[in-house]
C-alpha atoms as a PDB file:
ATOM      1  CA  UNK A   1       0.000   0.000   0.000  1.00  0.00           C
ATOM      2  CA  UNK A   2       2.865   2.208   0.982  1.00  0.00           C
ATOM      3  CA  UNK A   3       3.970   1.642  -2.856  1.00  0.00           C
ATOM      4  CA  UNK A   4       1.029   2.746  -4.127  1.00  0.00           C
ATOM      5  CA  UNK A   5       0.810   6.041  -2.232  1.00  0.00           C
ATOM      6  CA  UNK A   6       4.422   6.685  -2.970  1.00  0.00           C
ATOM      7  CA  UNK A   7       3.324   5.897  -6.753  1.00  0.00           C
ATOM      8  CA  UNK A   8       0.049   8.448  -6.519  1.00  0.00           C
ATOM      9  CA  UNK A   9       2.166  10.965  -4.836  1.00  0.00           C
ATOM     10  CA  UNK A  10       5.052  10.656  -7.672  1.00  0.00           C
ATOM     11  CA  UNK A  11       2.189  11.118 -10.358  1.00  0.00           C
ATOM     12  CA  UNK A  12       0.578  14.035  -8.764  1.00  0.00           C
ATOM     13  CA  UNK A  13       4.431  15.447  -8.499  1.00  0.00           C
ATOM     14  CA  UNK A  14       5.048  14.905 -12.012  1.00  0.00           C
ATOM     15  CA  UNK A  15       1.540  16.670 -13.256  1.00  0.00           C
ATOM     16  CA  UNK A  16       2.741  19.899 -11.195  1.00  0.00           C
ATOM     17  CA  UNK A  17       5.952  20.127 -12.859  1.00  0.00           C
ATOM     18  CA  UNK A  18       4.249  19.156 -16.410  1.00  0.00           C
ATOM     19  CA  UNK A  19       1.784  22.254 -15.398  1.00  0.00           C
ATOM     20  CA  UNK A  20       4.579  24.637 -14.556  1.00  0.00           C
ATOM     21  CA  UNK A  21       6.819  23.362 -17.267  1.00  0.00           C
ATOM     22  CA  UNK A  22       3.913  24.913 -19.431  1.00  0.00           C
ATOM     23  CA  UNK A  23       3.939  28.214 -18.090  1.00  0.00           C
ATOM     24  CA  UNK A  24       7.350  29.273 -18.344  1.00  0.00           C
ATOM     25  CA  UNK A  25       8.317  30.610 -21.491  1.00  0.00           C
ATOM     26  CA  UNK A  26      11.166  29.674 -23.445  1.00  0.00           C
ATOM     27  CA  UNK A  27      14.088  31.872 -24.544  1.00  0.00           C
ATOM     28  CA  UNK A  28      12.539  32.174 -27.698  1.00  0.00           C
ATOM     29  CA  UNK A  29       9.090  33.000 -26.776  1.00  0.00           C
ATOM     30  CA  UNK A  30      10.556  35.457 -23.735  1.00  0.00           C
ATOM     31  CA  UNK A  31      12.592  37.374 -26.903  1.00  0.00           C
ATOM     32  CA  UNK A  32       9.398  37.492 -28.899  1.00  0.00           C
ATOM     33  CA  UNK A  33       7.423  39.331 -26.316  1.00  0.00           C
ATOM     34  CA  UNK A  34      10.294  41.386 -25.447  1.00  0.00           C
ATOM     35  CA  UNK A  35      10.865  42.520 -28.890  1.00  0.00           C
ATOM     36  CA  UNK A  36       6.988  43.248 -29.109  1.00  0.00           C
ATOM     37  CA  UNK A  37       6.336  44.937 -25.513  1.00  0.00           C
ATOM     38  CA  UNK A  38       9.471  47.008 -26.337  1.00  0.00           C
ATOM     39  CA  UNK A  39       8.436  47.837 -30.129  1.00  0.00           C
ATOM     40  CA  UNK A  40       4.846  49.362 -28.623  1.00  0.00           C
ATOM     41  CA  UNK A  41       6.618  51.170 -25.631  1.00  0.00           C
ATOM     42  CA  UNK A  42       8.456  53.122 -28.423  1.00  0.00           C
ATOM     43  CA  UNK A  43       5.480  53.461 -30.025  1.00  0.00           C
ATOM     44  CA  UNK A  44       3.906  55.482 -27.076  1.00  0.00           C
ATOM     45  CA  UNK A  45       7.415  57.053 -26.143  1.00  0.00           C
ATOM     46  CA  UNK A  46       7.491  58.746 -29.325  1.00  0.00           C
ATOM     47  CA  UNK A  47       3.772  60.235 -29.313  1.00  0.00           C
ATOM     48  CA  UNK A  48       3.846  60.585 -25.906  1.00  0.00           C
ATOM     49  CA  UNK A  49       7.370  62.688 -25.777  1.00  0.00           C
ATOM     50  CA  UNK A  50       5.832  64.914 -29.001  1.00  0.00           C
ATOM     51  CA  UNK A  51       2.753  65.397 -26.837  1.00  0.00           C
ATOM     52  CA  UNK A  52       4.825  66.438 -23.520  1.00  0.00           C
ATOM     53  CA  UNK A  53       6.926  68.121 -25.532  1.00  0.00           C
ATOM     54  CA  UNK A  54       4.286  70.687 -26.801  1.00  0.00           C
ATOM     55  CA  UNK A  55       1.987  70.393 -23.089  1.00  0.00           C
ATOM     56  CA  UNK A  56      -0.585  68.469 -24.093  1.00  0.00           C
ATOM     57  CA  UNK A  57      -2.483  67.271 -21.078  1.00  0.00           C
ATOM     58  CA  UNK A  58      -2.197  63.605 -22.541  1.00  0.00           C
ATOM     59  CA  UNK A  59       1.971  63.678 -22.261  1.00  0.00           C
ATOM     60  CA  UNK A  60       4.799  60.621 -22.296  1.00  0.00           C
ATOM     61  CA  UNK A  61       3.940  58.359 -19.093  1.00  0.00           C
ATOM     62  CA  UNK A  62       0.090  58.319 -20.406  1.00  0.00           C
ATOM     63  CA  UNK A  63       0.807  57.691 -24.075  1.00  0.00           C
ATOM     64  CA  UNK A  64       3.528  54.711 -22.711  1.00  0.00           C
ATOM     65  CA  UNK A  65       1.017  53.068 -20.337  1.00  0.00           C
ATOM     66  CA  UNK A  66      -1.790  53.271 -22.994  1.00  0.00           C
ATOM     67  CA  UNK A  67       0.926  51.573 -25.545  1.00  0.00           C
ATOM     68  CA  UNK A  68       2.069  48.981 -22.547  1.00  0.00           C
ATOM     69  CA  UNK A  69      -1.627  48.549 -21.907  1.00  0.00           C
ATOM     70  CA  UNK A  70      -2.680  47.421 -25.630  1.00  0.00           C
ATOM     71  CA  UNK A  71      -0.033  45.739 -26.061  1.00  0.00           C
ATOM     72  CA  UNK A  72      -0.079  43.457 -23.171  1.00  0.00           C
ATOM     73  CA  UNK A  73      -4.290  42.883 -24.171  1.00  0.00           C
ATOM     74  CA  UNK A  74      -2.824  41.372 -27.612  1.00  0.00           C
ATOM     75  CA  UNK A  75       0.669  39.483 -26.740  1.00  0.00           C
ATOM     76  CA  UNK A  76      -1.369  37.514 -23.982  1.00  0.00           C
ATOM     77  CA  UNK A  77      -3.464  36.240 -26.200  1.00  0.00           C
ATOM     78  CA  UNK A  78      -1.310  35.659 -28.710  1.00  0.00           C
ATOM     79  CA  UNK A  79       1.115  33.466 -26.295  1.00  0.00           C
ATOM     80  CA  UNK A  80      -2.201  31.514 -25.156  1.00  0.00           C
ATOM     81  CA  UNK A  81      -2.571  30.628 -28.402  1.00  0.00           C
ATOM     82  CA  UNK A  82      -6.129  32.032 -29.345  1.00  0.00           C
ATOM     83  CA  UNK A  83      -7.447  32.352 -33.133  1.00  0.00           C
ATOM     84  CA  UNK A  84      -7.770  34.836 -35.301  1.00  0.00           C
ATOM     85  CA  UNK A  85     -11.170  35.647 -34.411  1.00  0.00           C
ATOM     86  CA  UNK A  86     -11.030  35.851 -30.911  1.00  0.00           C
ATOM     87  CA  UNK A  87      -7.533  38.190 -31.339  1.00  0.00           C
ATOM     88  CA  UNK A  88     -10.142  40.488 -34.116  1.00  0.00           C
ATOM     89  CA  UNK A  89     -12.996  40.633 -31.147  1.00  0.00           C
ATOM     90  CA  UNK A  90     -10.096  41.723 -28.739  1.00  0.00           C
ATOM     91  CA  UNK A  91      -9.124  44.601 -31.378  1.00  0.00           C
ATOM     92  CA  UNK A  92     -12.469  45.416 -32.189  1.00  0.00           C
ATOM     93  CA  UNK A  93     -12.543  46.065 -28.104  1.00  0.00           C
ATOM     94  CA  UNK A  94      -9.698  47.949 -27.936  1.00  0.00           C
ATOM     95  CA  UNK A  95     -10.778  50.309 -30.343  1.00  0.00           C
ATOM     96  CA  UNK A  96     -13.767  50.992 -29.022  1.00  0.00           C
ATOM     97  CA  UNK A  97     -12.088  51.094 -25.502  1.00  0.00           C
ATOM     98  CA  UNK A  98      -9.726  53.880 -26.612  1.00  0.00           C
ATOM     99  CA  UNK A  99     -12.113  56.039 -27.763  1.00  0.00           C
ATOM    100  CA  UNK A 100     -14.150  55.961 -24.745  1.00  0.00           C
ATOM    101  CA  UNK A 101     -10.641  56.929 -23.306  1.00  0.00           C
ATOM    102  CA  UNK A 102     -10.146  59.540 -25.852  1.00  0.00           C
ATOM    103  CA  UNK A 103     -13.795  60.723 -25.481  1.00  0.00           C
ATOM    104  CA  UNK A 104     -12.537  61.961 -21.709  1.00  0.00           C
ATOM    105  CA  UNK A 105     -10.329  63.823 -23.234  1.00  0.00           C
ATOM    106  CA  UNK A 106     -12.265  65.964 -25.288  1.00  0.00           C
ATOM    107  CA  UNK A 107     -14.348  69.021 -24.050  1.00  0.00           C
ATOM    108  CA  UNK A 108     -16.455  71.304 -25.495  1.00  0.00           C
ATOM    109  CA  UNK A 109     -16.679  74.705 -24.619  1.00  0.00           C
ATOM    110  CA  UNK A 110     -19.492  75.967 -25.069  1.00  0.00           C
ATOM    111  CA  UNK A 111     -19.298  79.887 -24.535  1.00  0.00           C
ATOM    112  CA  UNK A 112     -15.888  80.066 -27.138  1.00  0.00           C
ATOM    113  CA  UNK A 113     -18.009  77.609 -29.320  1.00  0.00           C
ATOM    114  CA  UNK A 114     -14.954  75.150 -29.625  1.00  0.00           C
ATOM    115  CA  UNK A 115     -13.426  72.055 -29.370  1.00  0.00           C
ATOM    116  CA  UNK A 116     -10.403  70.934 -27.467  1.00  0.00           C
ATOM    117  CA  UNK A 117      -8.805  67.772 -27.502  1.00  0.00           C
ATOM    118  CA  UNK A 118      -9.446  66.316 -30.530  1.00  0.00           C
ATOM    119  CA  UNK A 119      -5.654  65.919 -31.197  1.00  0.00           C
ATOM    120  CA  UNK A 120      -5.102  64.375 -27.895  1.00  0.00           C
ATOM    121  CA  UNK A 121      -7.657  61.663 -28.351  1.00  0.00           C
ATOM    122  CA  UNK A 122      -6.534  61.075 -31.939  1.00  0.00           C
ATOM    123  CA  UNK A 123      -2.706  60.569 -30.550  1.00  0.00           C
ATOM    124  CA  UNK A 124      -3.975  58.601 -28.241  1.00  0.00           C
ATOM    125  CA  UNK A 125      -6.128  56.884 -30.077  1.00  0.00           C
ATOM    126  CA  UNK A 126      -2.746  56.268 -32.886  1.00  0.00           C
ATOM    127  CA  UNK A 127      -0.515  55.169 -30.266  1.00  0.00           C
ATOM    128  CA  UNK A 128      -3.088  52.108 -29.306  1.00  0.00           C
ATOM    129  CA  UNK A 129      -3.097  51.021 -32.616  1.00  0.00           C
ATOM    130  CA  UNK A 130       0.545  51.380 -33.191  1.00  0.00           C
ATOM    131  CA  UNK A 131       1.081  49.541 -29.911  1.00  0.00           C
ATOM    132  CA  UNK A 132      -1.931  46.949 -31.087  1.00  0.00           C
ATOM    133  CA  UNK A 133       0.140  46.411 -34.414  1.00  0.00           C
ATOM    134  CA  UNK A 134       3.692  45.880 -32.529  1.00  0.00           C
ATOM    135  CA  UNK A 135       2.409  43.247 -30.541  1.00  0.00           C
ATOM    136  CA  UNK A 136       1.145  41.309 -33.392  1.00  0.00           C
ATOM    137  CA  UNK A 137       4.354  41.127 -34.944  1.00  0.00           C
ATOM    138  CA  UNK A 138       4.477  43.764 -37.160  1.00  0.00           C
ATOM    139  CA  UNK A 139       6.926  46.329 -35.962  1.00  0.00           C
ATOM    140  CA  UNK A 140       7.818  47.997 -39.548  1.00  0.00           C
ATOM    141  CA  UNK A 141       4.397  48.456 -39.739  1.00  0.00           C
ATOM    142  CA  UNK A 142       4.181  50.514 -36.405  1.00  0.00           C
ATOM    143  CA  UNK A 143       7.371  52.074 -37.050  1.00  0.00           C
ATOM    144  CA  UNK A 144       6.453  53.628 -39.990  1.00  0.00           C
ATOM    145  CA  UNK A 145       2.605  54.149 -39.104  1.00  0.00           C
ATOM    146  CA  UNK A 146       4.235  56.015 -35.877  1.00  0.00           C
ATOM    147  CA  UNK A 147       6.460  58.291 -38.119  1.00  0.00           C
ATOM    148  CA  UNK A 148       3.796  59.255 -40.267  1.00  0.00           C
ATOM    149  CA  UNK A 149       1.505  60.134 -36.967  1.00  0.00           C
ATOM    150  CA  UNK A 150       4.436  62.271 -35.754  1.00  0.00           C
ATOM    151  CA  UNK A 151       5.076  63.932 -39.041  1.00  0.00           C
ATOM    152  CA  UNK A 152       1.645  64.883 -38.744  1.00  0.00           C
ATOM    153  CA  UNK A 153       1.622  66.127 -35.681  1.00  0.00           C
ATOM    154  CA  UNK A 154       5.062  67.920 -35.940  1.00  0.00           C
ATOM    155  CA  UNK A 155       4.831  69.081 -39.875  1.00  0.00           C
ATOM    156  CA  UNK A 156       1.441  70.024 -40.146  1.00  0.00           C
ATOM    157  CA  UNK A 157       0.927  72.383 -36.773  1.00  0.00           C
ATOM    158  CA  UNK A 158       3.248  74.482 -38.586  1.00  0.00           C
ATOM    159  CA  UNK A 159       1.335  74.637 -42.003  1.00  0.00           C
ATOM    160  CA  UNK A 160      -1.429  75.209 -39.871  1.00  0.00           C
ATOM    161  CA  UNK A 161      -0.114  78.235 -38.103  1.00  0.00           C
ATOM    162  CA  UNK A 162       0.928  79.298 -41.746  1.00  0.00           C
ATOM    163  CA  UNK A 163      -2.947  79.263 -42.608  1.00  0.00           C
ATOM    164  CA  UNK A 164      -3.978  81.136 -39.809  1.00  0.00           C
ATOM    165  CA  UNK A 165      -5.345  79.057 -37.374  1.00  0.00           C
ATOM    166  CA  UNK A 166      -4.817  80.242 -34.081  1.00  0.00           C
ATOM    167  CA  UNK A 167      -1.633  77.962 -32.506  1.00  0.00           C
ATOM    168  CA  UNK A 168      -0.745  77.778 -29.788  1.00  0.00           C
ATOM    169  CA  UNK A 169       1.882  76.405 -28.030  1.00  0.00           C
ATOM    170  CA  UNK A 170       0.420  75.670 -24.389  1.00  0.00           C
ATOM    171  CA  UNK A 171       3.108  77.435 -22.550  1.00  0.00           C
ATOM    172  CA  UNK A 172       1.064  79.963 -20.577  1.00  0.00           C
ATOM    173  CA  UNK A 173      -1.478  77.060 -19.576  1.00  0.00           C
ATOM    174  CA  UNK A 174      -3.887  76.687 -22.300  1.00  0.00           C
ATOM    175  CA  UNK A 175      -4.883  74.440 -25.341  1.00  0.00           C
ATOM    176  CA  UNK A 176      -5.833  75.043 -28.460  1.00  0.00           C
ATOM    177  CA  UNK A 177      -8.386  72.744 -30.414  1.00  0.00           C
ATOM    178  CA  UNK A 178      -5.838  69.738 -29.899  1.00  0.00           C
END
């Protein structure tokens, strides 16, 4: 009987290190997410540090936790293993989540019959898909998507200016329309 136990015990033993053998990552697989988490952290450095840069109320540690944020809601999935279609439902509520998020940061005034924060929810908004893209893999893809976004944000506030549309630059405490 004392086998027996000794057997049972050795079995159960065995199942717990099968079960933890499954839940720590390989080298490879620890480099994959690495590359990805890191790839959508520049992502929202590089909004976030334009946005900061130019006192936007949504600045660098915002723009990196939405990027670490997305991120993390598609690499964990993607590790698990889940399909296609349960990664597009998870994108489908990211999207929507971010603009809810964005949505905050847009207010209407009312009395000076104008907008603010459109820009702010857009970056934001831009560095969750960025981030969203990264994790999946496709890091050119953000890369480039993220220079265009910046060029955007950089390049056109000064055509903008050019045209007359009253810039400005946040220093004395307020924001324009972005």
């Amino acid at each position: 009987m004392t086998y027996d136990n000794d057997a049972s015990k050795q079995g159960v033993s065995s199942m717990s290190l099968d079960q933890l053998g499954m839940t720590i990552p390989d080298l490879q697989q620890v480099i994959r997410v690495t590359v990805r988490m890191s790839s959508a952290l520049i992502v929202g450095t590089a909004i976030g540090l334009q946005r900061e840069l130019t006192h936007k109320p949504a600045g660098l540690r915002t723009h990196m936790l939405v990027a670490l944020g997305t991120a993390l809601f598609i690499v964990g999935p993607t590790e698990a293993g889940m399909d296609s279609a349960a990664l597009s439902r998870i994108l489908q509520g990211l999207a929507t989540g971010i603009g809810f998020l964005g949505a905050g940061a847009i207010l209407k005034l009312a009395t000076e019959r104008e907008i603010h924060g459109l820009t702010t929810a857009a970056g934001v908004w831009m560095t969750a898909a960025g981030s969203a893209i990264a994790a999946l893999g496709q890091i050119a893809v953000a890369f480039i998507g993220t220079a265009l976004g910046l060029l955007v944000l950089a390049a056109f506030r000064r055509i903008e200016r050019r045209m007359g549309h009253p810039a400005n630059d946040g220093a004395d405490g307020t924001h324009r329309s972005d």
